[in-house]
N, C-alpha and C. Protein backbone atom coordinates (compact mmCIF):
# COMPACT_ATOMS: atom_id res chain seq x y z
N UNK A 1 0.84 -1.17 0.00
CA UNK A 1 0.00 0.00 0.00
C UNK A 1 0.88 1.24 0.00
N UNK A 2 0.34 2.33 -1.25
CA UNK A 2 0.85 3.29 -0.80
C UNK A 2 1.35 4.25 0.41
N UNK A 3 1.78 5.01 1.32
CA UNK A 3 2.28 5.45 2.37
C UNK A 3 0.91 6.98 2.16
N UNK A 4 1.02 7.17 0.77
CA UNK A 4 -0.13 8.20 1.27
C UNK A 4 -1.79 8.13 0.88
N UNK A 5 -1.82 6.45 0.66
CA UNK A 5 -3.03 6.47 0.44
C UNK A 5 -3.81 5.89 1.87
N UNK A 6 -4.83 6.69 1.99
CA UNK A 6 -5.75 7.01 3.46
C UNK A 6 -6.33 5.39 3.54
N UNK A 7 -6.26 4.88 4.87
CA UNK A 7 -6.79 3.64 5.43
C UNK A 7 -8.15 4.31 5.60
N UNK A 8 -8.36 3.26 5.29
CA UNK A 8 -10.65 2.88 5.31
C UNK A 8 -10.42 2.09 6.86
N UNK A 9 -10.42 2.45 8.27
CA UNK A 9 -10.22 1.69 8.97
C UNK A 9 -12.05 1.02 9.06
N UNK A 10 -13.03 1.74 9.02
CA UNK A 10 -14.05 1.02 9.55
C UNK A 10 -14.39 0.19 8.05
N UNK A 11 -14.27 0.39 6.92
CA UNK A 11 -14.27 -0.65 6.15
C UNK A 11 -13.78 -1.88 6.65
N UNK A 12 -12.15 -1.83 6.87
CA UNK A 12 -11.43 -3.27 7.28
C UNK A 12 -11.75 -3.85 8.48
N UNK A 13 -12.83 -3.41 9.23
CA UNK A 13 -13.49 -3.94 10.07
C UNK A 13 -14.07 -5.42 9.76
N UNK A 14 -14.78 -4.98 9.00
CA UNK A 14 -15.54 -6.53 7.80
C UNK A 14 -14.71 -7.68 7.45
N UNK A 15 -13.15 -7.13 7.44
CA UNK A 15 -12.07 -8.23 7.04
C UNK A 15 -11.74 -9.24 7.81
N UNK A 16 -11.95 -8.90 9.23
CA UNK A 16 -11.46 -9.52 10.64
C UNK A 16 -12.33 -10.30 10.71
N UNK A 17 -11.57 -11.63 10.77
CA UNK A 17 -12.49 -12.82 11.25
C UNK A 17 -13.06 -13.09 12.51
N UNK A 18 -13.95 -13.40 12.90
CA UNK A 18 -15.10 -13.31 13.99
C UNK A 18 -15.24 -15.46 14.31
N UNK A 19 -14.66 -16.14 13.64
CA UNK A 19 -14.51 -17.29 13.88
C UNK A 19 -13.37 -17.66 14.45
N UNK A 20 -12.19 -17.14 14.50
CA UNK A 20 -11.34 -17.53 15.20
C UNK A 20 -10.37 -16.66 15.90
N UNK A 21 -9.45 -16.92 17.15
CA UNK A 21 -8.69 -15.68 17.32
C UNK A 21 -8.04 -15.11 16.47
N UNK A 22 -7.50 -13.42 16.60
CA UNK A 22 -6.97 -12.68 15.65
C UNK A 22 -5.34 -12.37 16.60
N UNK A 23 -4.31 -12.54 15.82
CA UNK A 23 -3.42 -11.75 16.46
C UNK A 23 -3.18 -10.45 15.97
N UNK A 24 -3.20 -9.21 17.00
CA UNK A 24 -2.78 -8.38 16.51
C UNK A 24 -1.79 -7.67 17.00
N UNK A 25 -1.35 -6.07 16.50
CA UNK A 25 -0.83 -5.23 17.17
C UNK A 25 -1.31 -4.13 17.70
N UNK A 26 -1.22 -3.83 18.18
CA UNK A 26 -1.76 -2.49 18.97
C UNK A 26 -0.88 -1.30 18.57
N UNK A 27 -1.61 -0.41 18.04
CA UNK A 27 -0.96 0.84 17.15
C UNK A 27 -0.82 1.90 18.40
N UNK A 28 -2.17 2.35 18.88
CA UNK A 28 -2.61 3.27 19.81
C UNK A 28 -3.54 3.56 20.09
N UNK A 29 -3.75 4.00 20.67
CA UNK A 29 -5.30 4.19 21.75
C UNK A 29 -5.94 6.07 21.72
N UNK A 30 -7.18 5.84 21.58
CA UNK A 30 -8.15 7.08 21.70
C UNK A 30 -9.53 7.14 22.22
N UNK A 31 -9.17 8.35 22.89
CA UNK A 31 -10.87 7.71 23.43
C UNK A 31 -11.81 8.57 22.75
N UNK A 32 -13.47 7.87 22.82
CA UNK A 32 -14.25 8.25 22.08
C UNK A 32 -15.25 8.85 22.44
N UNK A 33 -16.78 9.07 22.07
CA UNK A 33 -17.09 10.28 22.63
C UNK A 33 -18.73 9.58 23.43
N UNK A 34 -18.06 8.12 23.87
CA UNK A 34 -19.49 7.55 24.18
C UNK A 34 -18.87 6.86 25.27
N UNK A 35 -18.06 7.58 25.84
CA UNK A 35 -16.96 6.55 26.99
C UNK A 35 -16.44 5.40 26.74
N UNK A 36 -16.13 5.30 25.53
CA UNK A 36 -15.49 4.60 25.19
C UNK A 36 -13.95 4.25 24.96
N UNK A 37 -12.68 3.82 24.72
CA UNK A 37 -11.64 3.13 24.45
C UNK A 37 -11.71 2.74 23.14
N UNK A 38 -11.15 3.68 22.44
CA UNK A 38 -10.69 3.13 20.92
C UNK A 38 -9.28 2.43 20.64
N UNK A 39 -9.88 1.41 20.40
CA UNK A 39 -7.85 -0.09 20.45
C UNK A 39 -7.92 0.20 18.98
N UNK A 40 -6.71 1.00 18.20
CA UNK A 40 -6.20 1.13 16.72
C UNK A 40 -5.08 -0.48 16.60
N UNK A 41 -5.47 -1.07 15.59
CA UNK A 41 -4.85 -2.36 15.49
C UNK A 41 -4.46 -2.35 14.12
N UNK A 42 -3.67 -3.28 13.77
CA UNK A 42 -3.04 -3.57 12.73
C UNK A 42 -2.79 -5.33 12.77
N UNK A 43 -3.49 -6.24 12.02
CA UNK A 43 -3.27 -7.39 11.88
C UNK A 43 -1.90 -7.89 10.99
N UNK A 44 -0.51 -8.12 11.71
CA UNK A 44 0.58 -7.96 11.37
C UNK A 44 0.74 -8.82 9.78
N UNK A 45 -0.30 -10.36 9.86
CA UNK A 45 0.40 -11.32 8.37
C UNK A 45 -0.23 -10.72 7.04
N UNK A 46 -1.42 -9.73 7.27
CA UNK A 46 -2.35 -8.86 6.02
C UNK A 46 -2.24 -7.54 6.00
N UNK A 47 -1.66 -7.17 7.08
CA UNK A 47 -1.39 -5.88 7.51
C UNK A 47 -2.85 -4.67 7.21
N UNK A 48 -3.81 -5.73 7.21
CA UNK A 48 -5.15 -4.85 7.37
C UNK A 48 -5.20 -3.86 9.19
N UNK A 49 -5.56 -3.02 8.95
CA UNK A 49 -5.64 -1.73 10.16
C UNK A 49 -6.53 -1.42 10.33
N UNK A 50 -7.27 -1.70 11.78
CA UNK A 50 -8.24 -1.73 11.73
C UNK A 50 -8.74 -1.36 13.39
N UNK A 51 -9.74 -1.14 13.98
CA UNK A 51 -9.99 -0.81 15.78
C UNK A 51 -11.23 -1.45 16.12
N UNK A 52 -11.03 -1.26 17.53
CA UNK A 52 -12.61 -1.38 18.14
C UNK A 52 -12.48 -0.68 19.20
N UNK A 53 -13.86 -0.73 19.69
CA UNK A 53 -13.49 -0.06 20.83
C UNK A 53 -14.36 -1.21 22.58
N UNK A 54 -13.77 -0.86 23.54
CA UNK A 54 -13.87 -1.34 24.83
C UNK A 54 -14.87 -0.07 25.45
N UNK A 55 -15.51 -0.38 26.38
CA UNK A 55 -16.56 0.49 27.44
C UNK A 55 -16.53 0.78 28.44
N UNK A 56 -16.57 1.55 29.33
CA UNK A 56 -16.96 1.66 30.66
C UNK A 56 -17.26 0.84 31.65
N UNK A 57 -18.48 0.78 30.60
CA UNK A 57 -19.75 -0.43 31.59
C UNK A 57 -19.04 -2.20 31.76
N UNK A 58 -18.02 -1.99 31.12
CA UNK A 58 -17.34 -3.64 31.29
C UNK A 58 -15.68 -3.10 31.36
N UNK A 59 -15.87 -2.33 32.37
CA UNK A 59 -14.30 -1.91 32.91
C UNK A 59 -13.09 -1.35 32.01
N UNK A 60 -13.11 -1.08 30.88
CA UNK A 60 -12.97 -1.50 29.73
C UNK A 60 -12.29 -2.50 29.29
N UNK A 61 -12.68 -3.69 29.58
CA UNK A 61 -12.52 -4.78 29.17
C UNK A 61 -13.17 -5.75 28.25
N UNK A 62 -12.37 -7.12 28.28
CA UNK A 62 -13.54 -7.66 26.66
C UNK A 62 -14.09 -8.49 27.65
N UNK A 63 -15.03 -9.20 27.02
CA UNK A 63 -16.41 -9.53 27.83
C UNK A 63 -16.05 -10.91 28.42
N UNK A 64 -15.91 -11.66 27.98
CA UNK A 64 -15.07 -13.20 28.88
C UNK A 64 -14.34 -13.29 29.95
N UNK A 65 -13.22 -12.89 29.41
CA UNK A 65 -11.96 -13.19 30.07
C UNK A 65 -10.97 -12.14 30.57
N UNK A 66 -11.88 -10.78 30.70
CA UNK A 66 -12.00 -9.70 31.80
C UNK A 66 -10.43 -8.79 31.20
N UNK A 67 -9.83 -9.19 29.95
CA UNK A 67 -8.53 -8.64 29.82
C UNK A 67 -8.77 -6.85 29.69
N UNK A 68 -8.15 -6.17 30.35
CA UNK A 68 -8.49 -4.93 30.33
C UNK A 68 -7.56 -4.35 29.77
N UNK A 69 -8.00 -3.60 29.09
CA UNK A 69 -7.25 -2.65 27.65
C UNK A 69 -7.28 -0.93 28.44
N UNK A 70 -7.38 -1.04 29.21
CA UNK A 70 -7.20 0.63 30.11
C UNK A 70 -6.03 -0.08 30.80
N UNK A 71 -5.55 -0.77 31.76
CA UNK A 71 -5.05 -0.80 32.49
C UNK A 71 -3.73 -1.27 31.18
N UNK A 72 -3.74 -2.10 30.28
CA UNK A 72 -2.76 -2.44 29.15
C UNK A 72 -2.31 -1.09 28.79
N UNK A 73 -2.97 -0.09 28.42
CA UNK A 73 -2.61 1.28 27.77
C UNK A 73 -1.86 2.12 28.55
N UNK A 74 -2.28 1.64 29.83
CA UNK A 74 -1.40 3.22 30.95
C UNK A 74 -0.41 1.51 31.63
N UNK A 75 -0.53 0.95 31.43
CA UNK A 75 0.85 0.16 32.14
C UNK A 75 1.66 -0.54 31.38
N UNK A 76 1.27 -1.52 30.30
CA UNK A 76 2.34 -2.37 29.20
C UNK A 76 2.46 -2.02 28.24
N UNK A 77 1.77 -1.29 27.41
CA UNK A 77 2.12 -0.49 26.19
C UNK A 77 2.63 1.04 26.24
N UNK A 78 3.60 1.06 24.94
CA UNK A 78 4.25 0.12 24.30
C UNK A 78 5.14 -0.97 23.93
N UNK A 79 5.80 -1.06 25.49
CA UNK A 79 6.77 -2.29 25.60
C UNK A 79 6.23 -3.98 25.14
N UNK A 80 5.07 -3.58 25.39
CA UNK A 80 4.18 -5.01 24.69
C UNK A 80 3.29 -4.52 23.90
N UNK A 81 3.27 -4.88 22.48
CA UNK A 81 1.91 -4.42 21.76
C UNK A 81 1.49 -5.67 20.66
N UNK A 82 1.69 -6.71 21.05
CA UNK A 82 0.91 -8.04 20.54
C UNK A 82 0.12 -8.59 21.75
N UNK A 83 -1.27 -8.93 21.08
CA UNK A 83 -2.38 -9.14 21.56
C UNK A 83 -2.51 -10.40 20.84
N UNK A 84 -3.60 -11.52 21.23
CA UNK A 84 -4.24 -12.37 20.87
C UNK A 84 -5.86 -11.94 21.20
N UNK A 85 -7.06 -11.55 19.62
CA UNK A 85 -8.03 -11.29 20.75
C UNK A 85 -8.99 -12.17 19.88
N UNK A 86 -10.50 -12.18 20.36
CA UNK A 86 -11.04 -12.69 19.42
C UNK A 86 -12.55 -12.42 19.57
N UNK A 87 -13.46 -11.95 18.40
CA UNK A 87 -14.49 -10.88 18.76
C UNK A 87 -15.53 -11.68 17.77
N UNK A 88 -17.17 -10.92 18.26
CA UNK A 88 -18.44 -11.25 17.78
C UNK A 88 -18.42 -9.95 17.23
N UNK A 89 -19.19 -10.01 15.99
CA UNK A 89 -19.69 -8.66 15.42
C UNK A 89 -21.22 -8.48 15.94
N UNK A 90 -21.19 -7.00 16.06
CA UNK A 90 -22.42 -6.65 16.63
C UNK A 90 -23.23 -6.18 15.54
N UNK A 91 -24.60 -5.83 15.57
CA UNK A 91 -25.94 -5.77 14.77
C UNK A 91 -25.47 -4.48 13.62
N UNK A 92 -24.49 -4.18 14.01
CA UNK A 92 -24.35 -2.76 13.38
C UNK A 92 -23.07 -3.16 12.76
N UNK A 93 -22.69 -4.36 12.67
CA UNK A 93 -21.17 -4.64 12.13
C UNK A 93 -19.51 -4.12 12.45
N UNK A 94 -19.73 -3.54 14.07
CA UNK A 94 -18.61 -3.04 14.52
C UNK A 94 -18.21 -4.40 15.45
N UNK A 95 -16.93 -4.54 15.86
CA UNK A 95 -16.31 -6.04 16.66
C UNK A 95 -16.45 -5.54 17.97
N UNK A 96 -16.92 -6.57 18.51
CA UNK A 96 -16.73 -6.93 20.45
C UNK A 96 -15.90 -7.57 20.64
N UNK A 97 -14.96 -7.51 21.07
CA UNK A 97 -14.23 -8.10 21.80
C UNK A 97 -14.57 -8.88 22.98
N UNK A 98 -14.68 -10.25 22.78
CA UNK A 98 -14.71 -11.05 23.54
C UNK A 98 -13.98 -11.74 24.29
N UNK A 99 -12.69 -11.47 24.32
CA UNK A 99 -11.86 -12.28 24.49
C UNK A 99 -10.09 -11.66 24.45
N UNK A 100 -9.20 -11.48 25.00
CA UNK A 100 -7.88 -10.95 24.51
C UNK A 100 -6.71 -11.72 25.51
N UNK A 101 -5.83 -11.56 25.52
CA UNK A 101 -4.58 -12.24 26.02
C UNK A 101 -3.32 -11.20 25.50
N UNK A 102 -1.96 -10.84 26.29
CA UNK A 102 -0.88 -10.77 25.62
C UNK A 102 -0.08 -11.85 24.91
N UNK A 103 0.56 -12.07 23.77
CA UNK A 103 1.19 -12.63 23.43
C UNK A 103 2.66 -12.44 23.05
């Protein structure tokens, strides 16, 4: 890909598989305007770039296995920025995160 051609990140949303875990990287973090945690990712073997975001109301964590992406952002990143995560798409076609681990 060109260097100045603009990423479609919520397009490459659709790309991310929802059947099995995803490894990714963790680019950087923003927050959004619904109290939310925006995780900017980059799937390192397609190098599709892509986010989701984490909530409030679930600590901001993914929904299983309680891995919290606030406490990852202000304590292990960037010294660690590979993740294992693995998500349901919601009614509106944005990813939940269900699931994450460091790797």
């Amino acid at each position: 890909m060109d260097e100045n051609t603009e990423v479609n990140y919520l397009e490459n949303i659709a790309k991310i598989p929802t059947e099995k875990a995803v490894t990714l990287q963790v680019i950087s973090f923003s927050w959004g305007k619904a109290n939310n945690l925006i995780v900017w990712c980059v799937e390192p073997q397609t190098h599709i770039k892509f986010y989701f975001s984490v909530f409030n109301n679930h600590n901001y964590s993914s929904k299983i296995d309680k891995f919290n992406f606030k406490e990852f952002k202000d304590t292990i990143f960037p010294k660690k920025d590979m993740i294992s995560a693995y998500f349901k798409r919601t009614k509106s076609g944005y990813l939940d995160c269900i699931g994450a681990k460091l790797i």
